[in-house]
N, C-alpha and C. Protein backbone atom coordinates (compact mmCIF):
# COMPACT_ATOMS: atom_id res chain seq x y z
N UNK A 1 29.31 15.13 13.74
CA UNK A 1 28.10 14.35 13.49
C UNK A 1 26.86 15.09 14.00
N UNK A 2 26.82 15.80 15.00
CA UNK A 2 26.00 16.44 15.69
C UNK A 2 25.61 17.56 14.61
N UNK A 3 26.30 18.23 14.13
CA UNK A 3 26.21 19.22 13.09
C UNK A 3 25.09 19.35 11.96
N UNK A 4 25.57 17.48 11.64
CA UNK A 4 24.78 17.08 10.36
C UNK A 4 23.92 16.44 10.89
N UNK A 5 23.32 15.89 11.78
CA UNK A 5 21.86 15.34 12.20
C UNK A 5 21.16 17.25 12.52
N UNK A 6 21.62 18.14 12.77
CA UNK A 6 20.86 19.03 13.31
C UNK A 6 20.56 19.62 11.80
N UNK A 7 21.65 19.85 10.45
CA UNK A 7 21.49 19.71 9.34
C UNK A 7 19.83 19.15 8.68
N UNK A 8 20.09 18.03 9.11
CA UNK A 8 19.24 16.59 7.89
C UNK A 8 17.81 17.57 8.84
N UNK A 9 17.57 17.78 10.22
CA UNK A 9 16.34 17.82 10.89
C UNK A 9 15.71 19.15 10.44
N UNK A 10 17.17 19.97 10.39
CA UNK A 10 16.48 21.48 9.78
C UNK A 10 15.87 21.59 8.26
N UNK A 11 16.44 20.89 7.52
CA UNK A 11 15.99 20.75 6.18
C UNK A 11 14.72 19.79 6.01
N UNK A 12 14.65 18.49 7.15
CA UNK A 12 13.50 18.16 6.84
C UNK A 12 12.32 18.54 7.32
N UNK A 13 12.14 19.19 8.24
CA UNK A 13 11.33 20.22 8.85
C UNK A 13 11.07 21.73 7.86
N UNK A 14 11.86 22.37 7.39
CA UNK A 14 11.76 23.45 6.03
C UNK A 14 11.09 22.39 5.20
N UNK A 15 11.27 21.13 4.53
CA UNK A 15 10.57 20.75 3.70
C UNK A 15 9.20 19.81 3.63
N UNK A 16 9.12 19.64 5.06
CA UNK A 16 7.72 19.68 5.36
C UNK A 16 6.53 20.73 5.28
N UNK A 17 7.38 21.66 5.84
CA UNK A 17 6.34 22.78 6.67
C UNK A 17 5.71 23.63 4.78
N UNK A 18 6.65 23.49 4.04
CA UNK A 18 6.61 24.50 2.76
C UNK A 18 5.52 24.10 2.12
N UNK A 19 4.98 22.73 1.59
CA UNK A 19 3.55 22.55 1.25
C UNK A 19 2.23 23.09 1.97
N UNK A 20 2.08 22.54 3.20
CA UNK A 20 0.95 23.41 4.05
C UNK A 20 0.96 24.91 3.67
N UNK A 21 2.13 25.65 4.38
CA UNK A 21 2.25 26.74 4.49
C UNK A 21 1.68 27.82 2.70
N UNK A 22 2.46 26.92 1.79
CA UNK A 22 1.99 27.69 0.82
C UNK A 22 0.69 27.48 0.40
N UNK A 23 -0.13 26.18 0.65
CA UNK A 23 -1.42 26.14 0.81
C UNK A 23 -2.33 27.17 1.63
N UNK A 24 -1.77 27.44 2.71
CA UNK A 24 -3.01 28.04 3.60
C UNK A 24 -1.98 29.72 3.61
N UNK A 25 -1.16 30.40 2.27
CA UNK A 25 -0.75 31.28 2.49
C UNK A 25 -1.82 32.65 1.85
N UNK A 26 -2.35 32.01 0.67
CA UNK A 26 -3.76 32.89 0.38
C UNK A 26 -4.20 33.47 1.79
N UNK A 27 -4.88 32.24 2.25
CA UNK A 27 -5.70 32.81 3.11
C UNK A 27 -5.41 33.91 4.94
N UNK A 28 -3.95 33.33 4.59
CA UNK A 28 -3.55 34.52 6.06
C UNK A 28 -2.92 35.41 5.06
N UNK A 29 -2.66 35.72 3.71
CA UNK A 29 -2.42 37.42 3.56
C UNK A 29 -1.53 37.05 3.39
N UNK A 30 -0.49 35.96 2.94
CA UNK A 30 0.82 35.86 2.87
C UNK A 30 0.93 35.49 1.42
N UNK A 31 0.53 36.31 0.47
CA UNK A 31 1.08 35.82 -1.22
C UNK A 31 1.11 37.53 -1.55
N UNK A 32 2.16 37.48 -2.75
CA UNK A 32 2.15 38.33 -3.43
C UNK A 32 1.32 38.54 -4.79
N UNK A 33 0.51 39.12 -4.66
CA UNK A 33 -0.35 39.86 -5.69
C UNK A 33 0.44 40.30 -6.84
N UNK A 34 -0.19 39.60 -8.12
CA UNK A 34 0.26 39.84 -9.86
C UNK A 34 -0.02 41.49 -9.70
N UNK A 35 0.91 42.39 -10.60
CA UNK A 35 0.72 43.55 -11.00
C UNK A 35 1.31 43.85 -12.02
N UNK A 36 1.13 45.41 -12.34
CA UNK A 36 1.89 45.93 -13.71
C UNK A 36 3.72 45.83 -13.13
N UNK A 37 4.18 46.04 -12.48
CA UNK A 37 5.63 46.45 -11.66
C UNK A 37 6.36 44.71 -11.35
N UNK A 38 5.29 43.41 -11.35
CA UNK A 38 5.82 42.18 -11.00
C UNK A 38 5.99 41.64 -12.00
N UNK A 39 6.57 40.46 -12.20
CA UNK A 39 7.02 39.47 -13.39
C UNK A 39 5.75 37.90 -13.28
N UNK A 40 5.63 38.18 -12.03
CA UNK A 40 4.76 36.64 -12.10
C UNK A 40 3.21 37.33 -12.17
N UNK A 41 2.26 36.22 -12.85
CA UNK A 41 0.93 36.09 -13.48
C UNK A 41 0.17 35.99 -12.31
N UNK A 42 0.86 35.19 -11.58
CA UNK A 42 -0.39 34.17 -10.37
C UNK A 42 0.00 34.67 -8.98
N UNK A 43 -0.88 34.58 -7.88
CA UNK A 43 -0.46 34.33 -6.82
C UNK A 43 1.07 33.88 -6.14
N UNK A 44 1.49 34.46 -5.51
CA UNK A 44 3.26 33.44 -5.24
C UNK A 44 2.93 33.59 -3.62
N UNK A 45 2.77 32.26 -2.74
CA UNK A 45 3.45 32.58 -1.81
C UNK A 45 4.53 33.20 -1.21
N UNK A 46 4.26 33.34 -0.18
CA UNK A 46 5.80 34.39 0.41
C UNK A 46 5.86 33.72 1.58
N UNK A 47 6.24 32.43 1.92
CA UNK A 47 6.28 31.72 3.44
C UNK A 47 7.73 30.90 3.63
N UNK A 48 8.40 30.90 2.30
CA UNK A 48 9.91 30.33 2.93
C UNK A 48 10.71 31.15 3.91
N UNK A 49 10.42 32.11 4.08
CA UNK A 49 11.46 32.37 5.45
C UNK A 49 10.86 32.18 6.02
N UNK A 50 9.39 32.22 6.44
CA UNK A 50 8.43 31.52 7.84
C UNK A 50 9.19 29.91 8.34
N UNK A 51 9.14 29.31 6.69
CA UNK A 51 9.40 28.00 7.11
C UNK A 51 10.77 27.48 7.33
N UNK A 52 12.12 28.46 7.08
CA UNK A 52 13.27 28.58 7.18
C UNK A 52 13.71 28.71 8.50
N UNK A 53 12.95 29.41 9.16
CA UNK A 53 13.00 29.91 10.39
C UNK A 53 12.71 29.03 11.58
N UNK A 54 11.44 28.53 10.90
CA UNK A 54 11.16 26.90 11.95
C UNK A 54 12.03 26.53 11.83
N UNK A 55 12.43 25.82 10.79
CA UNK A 55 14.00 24.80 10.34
C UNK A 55 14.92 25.03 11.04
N UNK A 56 15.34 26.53 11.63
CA UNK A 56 16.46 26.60 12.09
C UNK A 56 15.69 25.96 13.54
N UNK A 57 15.14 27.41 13.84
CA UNK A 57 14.76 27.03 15.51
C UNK A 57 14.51 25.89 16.31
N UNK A 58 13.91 24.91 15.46
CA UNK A 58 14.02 23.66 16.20
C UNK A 58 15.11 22.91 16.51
N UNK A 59 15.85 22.55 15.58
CA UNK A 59 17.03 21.72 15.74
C UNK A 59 18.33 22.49 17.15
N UNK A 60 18.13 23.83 16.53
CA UNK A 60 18.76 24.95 17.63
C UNK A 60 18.27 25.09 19.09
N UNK A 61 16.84 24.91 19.02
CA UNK A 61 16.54 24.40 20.33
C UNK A 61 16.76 23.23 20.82
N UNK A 62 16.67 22.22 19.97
CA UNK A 62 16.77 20.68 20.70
C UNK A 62 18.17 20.57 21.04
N UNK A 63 19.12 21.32 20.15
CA UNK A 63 20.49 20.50 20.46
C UNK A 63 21.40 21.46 21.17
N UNK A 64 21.16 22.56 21.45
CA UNK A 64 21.92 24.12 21.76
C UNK A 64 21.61 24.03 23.27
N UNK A 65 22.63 24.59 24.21
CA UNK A 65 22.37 25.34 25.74
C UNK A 65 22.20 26.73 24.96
N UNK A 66 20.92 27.40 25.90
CA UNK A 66 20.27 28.51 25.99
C UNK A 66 21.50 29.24 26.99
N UNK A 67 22.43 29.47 26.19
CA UNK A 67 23.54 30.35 27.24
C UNK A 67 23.38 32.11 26.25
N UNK A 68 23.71 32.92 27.00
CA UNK A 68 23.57 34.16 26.45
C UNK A 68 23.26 34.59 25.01
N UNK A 69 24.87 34.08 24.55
CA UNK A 69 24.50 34.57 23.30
C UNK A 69 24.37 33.29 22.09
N UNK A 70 23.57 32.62 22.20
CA UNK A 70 22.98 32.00 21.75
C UNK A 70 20.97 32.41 21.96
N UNK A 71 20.67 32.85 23.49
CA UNK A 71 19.22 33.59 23.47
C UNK A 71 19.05 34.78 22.82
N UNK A 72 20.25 35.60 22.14
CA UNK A 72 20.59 36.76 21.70
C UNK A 72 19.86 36.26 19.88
N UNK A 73 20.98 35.47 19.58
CA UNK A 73 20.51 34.96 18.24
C UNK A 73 19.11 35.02 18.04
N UNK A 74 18.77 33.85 19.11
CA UNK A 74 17.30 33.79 18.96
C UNK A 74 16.42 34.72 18.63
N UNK A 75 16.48 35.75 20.19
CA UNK A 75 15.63 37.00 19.93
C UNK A 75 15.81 37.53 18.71
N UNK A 76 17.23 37.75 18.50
CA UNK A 76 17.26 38.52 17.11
C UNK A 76 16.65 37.79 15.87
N UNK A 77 16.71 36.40 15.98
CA UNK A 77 15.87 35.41 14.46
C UNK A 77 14.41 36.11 14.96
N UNK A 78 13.68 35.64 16.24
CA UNK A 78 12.37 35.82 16.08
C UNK A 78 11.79 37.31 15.84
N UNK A 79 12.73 38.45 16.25
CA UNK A 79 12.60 39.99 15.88
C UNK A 79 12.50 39.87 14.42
N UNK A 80 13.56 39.27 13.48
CA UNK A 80 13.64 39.72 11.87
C UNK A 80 12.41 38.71 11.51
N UNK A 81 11.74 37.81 12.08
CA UNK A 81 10.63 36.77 11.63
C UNK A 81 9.72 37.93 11.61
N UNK A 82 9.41 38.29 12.72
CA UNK A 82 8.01 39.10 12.95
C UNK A 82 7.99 40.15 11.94
């Protein structure tokens, strides 16, 4: 049960955060630019792994002991974020 409440919190947190984020992704530099080499016309955000990443980390923080290798994970999620 624990599994799937940390489940339902990570997904509803990813599906919060994805409207804002692709709203205000113009403006911090986070969309991909139309070209001759791309398939899309318009602007595309690029912020679902930003917001994937929250999703995990929270629920992983609220419900996880910070024992070794579990702070390992971490570092390593927030290293491949950056």
């Amino acid at each position: 049960m624990q599994l799937f409440i940390a489940f339902i919190i990570s997904l509803t947190v990813t599906a919060v955060l994805i409207p804002p984020l692709a709203h205000w992704a113009p403006a911090l530099g986070l969309s991909d630019r139309p070209g001759p080499r791309k398939v899309h016309l318009v602007l595309v955000p690029r912020i679902g792994g930003l917001a994937m990443a929250v999703g995990i980390l929270v629920p992983l923080l609220a419900s996880v002991d910070l024992v070794p290798p579990v702070a390992g994970l971490l570092i390593g999620l927030v290293i491949l974020l950056v």
